[in-house]
N, C-alpha and C. Protein backbone atom coordinates (compact mmCIF):
# COMPACT_ATOMS: atom_id res chain seq x y z
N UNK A 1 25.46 -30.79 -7.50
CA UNK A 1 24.56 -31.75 -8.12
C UNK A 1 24.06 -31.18 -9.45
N UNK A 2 24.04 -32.10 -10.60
CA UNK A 2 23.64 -31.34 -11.87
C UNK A 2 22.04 -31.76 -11.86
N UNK A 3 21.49 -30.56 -12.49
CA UNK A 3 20.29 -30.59 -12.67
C UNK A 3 19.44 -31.94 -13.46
N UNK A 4 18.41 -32.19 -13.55
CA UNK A 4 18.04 -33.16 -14.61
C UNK A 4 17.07 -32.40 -16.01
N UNK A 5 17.46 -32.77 -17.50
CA UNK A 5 17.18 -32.42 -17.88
C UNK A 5 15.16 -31.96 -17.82
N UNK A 6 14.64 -32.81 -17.00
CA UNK A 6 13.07 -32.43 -16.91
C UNK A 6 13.08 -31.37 -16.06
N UNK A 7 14.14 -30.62 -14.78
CA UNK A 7 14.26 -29.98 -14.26
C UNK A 7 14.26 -28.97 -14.96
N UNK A 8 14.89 -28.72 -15.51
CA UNK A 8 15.47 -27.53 -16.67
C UNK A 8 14.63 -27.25 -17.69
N UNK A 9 14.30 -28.26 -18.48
CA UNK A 9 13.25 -28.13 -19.11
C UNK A 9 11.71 -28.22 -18.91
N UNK A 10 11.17 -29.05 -18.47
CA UNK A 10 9.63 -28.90 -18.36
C UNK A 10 9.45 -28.21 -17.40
N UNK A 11 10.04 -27.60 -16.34
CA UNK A 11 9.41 -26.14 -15.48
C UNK A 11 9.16 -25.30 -16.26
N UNK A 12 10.46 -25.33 -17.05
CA UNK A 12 10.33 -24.08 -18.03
C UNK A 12 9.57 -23.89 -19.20
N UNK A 13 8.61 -25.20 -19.65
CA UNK A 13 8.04 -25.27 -20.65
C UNK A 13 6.50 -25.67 -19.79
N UNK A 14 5.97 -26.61 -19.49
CA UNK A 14 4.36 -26.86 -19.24
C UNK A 14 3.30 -26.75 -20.29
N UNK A 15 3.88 -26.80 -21.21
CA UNK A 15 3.09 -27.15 -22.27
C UNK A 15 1.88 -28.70 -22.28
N UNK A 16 2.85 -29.68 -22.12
CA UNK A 16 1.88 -30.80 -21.95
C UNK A 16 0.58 -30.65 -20.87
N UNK A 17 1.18 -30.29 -19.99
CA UNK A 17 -0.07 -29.80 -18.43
C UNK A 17 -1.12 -28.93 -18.73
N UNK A 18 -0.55 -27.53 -19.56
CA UNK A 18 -1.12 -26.44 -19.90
C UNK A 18 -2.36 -26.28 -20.78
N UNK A 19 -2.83 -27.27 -21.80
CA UNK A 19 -3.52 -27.39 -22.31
C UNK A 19 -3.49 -27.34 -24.32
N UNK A 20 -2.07 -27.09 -23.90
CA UNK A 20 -1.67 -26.74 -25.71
C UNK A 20 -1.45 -27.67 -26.53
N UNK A 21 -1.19 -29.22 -25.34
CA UNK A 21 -0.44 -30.22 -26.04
C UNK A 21 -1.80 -31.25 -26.49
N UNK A 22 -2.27 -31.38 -24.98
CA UNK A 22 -3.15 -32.24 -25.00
C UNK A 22 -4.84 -31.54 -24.43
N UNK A 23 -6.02 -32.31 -25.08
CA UNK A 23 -6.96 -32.37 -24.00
C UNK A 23 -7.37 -32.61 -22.71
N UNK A 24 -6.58 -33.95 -22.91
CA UNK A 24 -7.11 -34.32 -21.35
C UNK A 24 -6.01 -35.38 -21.32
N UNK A 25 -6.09 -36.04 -19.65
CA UNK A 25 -5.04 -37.43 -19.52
C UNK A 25 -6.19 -38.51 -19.06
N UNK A 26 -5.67 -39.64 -19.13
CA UNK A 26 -6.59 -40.72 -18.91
C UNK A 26 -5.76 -41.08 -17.84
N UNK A 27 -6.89 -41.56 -16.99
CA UNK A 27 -6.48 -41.78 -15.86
C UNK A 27 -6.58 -43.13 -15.49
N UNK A 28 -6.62 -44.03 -14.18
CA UNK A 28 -6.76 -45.34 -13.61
C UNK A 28 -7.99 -44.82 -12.68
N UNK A 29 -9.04 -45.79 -12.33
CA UNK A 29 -9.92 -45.59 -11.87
C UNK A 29 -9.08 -45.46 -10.12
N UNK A 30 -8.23 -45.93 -9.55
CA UNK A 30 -7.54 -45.17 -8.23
C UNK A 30 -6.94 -43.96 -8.16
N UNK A 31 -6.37 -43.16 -9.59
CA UNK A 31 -5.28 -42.21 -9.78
C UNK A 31 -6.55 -41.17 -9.96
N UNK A 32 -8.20 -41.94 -10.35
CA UNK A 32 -9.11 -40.66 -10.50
C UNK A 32 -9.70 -40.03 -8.88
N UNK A 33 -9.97 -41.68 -8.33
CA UNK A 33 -10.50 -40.77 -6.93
C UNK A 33 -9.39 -40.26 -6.60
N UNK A 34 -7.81 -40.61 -6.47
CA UNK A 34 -7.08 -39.66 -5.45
C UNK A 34 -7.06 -38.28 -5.85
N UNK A 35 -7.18 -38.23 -7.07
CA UNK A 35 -7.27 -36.41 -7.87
C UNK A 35 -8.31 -35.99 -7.00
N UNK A 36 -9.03 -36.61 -7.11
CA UNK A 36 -10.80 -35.99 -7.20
C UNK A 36 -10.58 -35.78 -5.91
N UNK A 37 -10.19 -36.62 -4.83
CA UNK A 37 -9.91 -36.34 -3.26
C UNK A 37 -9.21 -35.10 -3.22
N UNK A 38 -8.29 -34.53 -3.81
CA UNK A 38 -7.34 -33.72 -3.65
C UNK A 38 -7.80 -32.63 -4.32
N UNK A 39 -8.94 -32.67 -5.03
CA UNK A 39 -10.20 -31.27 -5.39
C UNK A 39 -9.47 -30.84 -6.60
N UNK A 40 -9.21 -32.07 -7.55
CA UNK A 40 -9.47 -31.80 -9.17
C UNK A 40 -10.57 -32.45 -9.56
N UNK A 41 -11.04 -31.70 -10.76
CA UNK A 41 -12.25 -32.02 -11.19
C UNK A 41 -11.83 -33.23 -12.49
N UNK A 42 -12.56 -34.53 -12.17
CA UNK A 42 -12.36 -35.60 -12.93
C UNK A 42 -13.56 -35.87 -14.21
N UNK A 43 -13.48 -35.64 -15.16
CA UNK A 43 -14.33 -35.95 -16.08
C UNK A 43 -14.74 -37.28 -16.24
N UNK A 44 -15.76 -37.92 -16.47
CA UNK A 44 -16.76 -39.29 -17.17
C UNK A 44 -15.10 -40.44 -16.13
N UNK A 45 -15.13 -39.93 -15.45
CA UNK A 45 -14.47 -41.05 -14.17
C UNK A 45 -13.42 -41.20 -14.38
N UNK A 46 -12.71 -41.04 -15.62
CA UNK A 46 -11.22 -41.41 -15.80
C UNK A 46 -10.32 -40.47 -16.34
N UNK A 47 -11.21 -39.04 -16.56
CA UNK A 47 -10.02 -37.88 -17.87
C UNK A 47 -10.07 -37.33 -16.34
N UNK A 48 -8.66 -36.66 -16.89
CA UNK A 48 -7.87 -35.20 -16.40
C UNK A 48 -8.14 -34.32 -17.19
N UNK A 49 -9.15 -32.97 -17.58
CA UNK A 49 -9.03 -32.13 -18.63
C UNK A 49 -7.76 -31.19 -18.43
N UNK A 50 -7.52 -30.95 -19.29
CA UNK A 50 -6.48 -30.01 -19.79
C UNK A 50 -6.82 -28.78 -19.88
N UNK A 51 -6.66 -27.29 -19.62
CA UNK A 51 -5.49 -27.29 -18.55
C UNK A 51 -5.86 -27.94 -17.23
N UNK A 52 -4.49 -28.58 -16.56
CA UNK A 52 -4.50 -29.07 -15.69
C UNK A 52 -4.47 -27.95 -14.40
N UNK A 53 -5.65 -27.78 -13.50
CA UNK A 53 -5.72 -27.53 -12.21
C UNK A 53 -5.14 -27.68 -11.71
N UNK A 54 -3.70 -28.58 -11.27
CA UNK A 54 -2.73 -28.26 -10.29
C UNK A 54 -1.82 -27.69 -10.82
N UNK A 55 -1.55 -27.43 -12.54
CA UNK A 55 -0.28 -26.47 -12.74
C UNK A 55 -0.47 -25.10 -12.23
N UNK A 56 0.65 -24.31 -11.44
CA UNK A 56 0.48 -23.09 -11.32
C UNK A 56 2.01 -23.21 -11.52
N UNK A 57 2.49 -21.66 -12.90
CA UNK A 57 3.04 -21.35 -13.22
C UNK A 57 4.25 -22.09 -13.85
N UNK A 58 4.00 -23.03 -14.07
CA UNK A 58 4.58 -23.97 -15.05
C UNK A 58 5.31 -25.48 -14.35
N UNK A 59 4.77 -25.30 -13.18
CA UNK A 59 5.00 -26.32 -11.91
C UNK A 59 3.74 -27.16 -11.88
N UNK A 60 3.99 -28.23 -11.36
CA UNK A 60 2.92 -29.41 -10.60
C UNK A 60 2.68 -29.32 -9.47
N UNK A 61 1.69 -29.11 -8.81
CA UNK A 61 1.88 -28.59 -7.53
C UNK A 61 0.97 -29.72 -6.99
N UNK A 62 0.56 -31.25 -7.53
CA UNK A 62 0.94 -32.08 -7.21
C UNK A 62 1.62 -33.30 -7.95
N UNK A 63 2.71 -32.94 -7.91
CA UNK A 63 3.83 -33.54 -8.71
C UNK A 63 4.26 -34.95 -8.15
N UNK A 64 4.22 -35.05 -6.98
CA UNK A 64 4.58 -36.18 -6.00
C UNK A 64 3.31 -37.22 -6.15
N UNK A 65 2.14 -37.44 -6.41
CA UNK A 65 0.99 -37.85 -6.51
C UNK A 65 0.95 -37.48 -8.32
N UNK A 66 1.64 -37.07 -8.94
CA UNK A 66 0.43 -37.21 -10.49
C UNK A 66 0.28 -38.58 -10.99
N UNK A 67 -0.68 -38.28 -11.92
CA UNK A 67 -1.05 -39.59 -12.77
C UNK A 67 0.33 -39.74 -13.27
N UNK A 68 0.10 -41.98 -13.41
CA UNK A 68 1.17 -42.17 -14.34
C UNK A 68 1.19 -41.75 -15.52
N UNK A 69 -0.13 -41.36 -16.29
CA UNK A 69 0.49 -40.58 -17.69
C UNK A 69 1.44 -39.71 -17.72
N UNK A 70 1.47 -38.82 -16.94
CA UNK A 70 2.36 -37.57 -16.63
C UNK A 70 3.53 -37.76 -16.32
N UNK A 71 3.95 -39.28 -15.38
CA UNK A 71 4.96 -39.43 -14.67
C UNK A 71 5.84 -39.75 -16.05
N UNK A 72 4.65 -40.68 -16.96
CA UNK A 72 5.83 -41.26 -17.83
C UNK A 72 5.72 -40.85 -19.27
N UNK A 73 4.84 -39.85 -19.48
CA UNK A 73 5.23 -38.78 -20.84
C UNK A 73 6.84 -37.78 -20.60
N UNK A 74 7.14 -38.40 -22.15
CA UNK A 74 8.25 -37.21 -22.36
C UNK A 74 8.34 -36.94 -23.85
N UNK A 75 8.28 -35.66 -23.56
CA UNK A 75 7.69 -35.05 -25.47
C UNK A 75 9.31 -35.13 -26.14
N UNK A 76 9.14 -35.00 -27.28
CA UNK A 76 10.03 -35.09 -28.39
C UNK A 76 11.36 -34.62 -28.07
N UNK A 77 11.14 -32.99 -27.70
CA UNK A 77 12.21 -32.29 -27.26
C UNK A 77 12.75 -32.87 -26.43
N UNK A 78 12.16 -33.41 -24.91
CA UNK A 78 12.95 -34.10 -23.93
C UNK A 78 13.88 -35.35 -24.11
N UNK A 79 13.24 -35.66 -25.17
CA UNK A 79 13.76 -37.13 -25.69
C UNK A 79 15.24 -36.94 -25.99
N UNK A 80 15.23 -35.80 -27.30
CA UNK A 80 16.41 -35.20 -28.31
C UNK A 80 17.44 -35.08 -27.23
N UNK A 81 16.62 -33.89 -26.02
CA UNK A 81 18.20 -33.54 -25.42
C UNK A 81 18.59 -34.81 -24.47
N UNK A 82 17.58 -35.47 -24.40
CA UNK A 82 18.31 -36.89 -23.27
C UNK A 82 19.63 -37.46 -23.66
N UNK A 83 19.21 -37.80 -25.19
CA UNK A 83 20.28 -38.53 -26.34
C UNK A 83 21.14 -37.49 -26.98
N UNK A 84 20.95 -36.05 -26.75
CA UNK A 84 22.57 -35.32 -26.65
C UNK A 84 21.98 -34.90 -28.04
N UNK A 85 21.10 -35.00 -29.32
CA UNK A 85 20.38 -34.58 -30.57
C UNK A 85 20.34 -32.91 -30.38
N UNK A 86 20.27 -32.49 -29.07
CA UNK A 86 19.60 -31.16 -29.26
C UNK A 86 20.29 -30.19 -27.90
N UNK A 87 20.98 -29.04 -28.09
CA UNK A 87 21.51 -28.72 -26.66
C UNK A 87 20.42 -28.12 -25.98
N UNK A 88 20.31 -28.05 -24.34
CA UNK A 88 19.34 -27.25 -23.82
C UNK A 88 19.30 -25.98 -24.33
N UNK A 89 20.25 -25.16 -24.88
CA UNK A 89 20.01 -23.65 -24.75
C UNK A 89 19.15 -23.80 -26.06
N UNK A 90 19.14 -24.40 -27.03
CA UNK A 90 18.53 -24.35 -28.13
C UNK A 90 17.01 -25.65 -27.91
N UNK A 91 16.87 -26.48 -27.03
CA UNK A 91 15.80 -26.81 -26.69
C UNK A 91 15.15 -25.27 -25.83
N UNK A 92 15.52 -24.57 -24.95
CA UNK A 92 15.01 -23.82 -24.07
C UNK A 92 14.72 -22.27 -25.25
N UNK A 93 15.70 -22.56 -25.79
CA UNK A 93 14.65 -21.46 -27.38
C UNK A 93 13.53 -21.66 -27.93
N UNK A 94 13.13 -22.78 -27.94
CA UNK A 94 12.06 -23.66 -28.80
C UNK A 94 11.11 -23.60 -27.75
N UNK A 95 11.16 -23.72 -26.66
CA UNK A 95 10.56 -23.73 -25.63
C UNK A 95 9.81 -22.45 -25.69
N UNK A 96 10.43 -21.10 -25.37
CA UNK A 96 10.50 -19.98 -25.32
C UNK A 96 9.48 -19.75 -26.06
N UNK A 97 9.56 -19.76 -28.19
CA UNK A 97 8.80 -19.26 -28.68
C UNK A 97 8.02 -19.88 -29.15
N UNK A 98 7.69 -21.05 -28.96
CA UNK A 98 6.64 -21.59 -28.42
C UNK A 98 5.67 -20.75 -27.27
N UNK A 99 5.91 -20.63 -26.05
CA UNK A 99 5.32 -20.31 -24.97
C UNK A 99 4.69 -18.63 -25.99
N UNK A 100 5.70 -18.16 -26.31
CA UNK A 100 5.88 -16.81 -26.98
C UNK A 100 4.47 -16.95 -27.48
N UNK A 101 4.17 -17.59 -28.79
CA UNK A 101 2.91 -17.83 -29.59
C UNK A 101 1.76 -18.37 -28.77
N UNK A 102 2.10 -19.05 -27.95
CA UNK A 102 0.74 -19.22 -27.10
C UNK A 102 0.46 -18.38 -26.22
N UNK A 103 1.45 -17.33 -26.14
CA UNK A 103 1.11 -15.86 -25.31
C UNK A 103 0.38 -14.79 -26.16
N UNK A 104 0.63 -14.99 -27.55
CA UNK A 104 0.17 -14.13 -28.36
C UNK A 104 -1.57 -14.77 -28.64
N UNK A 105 -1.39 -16.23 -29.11
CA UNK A 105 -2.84 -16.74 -29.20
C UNK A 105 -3.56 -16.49 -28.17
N UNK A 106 -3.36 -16.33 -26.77
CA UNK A 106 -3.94 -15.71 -25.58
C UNK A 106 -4.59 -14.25 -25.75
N UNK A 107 -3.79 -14.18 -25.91
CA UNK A 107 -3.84 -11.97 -26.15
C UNK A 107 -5.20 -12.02 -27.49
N UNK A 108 -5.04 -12.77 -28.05
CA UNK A 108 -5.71 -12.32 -29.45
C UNK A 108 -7.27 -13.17 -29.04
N UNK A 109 -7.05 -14.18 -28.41
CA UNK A 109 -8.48 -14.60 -27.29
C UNK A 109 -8.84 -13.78 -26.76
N UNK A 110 -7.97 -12.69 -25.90
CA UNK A 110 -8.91 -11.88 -25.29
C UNK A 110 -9.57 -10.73 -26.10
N UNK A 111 -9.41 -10.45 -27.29
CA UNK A 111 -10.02 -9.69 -28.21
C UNK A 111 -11.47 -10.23 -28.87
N UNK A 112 -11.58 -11.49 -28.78
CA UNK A 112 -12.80 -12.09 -28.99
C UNK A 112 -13.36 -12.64 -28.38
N UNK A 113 -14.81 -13.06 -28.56
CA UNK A 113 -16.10 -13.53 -28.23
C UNK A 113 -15.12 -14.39 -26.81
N UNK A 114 -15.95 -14.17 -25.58
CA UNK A 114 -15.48 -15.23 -24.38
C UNK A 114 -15.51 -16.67 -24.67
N UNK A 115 -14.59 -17.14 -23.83
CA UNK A 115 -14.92 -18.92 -23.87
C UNK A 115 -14.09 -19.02 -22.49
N UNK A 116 -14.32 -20.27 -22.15
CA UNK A 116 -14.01 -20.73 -21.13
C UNK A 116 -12.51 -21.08 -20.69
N UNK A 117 -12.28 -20.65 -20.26
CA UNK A 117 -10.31 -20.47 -19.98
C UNK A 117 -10.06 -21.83 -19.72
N UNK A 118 -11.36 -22.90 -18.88
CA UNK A 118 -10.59 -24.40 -18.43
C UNK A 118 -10.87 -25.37 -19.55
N UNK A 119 -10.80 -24.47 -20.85
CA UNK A 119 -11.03 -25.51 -22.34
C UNK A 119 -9.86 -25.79 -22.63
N UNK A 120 -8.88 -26.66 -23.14
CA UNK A 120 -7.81 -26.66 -24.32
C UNK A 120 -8.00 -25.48 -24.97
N UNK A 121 -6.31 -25.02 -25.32
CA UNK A 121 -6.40 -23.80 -26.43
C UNK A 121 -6.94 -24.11 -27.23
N UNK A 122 -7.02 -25.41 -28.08
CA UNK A 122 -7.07 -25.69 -29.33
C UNK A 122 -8.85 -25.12 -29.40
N UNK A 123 -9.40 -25.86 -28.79
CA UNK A 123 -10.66 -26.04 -28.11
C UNK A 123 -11.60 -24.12 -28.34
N UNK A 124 -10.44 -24.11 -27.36
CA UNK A 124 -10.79 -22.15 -26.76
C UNK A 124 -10.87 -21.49 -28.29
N UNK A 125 -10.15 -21.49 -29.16
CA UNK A 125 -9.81 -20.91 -30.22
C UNK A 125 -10.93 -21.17 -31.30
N UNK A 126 -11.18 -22.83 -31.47
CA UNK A 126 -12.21 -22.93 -32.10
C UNK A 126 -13.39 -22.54 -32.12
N UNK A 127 -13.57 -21.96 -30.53
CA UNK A 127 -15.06 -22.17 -30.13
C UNK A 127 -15.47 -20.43 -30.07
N UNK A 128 -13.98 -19.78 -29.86
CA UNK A 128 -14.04 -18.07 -30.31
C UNK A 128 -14.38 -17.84 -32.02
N UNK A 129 -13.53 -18.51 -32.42
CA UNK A 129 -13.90 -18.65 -34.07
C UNK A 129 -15.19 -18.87 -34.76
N UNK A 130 -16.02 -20.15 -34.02
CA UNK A 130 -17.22 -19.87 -34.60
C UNK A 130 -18.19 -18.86 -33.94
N UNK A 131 -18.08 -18.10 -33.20
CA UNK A 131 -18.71 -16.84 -32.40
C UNK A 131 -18.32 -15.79 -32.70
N UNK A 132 -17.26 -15.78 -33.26
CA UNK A 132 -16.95 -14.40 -33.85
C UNK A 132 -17.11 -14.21 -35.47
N UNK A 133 -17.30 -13.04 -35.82
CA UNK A 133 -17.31 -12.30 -37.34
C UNK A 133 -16.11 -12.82 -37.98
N UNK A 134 -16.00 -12.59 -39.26
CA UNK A 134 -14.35 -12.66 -39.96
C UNK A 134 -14.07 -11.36 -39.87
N UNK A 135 -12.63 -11.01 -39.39
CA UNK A 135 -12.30 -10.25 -39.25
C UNK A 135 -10.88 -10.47 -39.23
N UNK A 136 -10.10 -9.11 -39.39
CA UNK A 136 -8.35 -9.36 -39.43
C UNK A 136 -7.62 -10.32 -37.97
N UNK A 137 -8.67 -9.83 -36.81
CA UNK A 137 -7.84 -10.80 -35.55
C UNK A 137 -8.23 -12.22 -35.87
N UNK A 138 -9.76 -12.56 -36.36
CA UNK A 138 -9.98 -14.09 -36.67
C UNK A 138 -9.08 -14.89 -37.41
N UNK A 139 -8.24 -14.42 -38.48
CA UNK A 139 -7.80 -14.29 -39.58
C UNK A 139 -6.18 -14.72 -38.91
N UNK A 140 -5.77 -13.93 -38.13
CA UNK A 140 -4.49 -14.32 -37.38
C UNK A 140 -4.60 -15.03 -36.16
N UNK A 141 -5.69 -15.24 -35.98
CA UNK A 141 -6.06 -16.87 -34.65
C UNK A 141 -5.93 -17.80 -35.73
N UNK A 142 -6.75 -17.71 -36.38
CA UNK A 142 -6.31 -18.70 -37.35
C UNK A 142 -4.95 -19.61 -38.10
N UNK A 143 -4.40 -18.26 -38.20
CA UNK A 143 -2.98 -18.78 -38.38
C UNK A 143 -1.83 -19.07 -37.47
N UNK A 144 -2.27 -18.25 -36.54
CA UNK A 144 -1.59 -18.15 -35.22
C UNK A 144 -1.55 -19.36 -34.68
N UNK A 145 -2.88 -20.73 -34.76
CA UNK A 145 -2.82 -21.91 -34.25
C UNK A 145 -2.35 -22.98 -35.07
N UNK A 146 -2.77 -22.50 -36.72
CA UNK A 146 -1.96 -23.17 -37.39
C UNK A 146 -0.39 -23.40 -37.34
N UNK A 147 0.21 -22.62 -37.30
CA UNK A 147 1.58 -22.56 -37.02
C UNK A 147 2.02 -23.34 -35.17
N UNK A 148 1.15 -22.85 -34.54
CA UNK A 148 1.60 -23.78 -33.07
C UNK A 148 0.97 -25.15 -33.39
N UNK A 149 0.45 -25.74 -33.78
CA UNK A 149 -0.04 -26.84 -34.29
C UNK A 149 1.61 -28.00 -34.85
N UNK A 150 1.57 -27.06 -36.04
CA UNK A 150 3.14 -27.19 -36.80
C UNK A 150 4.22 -27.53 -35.95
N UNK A 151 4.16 -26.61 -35.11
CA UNK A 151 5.54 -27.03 -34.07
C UNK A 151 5.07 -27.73 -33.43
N UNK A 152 3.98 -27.68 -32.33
CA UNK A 152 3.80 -29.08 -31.14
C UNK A 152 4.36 -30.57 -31.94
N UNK A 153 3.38 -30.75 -33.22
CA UNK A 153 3.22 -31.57 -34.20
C UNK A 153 5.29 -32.04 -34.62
N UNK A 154 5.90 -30.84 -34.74
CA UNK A 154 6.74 -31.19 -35.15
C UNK A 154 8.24 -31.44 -33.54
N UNK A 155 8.16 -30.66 -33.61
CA UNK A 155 9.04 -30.22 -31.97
C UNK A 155 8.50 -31.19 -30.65
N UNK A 156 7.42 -31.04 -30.11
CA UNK A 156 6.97 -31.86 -29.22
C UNK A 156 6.32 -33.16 -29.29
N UNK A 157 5.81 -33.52 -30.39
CA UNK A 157 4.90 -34.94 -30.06
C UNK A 157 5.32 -35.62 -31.51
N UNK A 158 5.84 -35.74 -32.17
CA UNK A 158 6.51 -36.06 -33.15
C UNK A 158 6.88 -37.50 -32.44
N UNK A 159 6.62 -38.67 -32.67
CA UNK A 159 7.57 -39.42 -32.32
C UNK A 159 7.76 -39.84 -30.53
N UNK A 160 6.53 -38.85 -30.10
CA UNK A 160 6.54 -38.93 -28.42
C UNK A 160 5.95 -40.30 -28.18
N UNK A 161 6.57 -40.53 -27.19
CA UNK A 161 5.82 -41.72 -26.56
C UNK A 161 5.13 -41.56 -25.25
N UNK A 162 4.39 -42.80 -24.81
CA UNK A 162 3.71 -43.56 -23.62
C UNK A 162 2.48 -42.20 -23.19
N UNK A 163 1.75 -41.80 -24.15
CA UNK A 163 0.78 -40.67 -23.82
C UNK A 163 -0.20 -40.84 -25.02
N UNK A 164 -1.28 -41.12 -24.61
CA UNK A 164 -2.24 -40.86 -25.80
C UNK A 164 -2.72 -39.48 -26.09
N UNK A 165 -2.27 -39.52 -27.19
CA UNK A 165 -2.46 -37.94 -27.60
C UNK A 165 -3.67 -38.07 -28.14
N UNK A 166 -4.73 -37.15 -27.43
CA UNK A 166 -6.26 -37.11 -28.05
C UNK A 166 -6.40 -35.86 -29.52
């Protein structure tokens, strides 16, 4: 049986879930209590914040039950390789250093002022930035998000559909 390209790719990526892509998902006032039943925390009755509480390790771990936003987002990249635009090994590169830079923007979070890990990166970064001094690590958070910005912007949500991107 051949794999499907969301198989292959979004295990291996979780970016959208993770908090890099988006803030939050909007939900249906039924898709919020069943979360909320199932002990995610639902914001002002209808958001999913980002990162998402059921990803562990780049999985849905409730995948069978997610919101339809989730069911029916597919970022840029997924799109490309559907229509044959882009091969996996070179989507699964993009993937890679991607993940790569948001491993490094991590690392360079933990060098500054705390914030709250269940914020959006985008979020997390800003909110280290105004708490911290200028300094050479501020200086490369800075750029460090500028540049993942660039790619989500360009690589992932470019052109994405059926997801409101906040």
């Amino acid at each position: 049986m051949t794999q499907s390209f969301e198989s292959i790719l979004c295990t291996r990526c979780g970016l959208c879930c993770g908090g890099s892509l988006f803030a939050d998902v909007e939900l249906s006032g039924a898709e919020a209590a069943r979360l909320e039943f199932a002990g995610l925390e639902i914001e002002d009755d209808s958001l999913l914040l980002q990162p998402c509480a059921a990803l562990h390790r780049r999985k849905c771990s409730i995948y069978s039950v997610r919101p339809k936003c989730c069911r029916t987002f597919e970022c840029l990249l997924l799109q490309q390789a559907k229509r044959g635009e882009i091969s996996i090994a070179a989507a699964t590169q993009k993937i890679d250093a991607t993940l790569a830079l948001v491993k490094h923007i991590h690392a360079l979070l933990a060098t500054m002022p705390q914030t709250d890990p269940r914020l959006p990166l985008k979020e997390r970064c800003l909110e280290a930035l105004e708490f911290a001094p200028p300094t050479n690590t501020s200086t490369e958070l800075e750029s460090a998000m500028t540049s993942l910005d660039q790619i989500i912007n360009h690589d992932f949500l470019q052109n994405a559909n059926n997801r409101d991107v906040r």
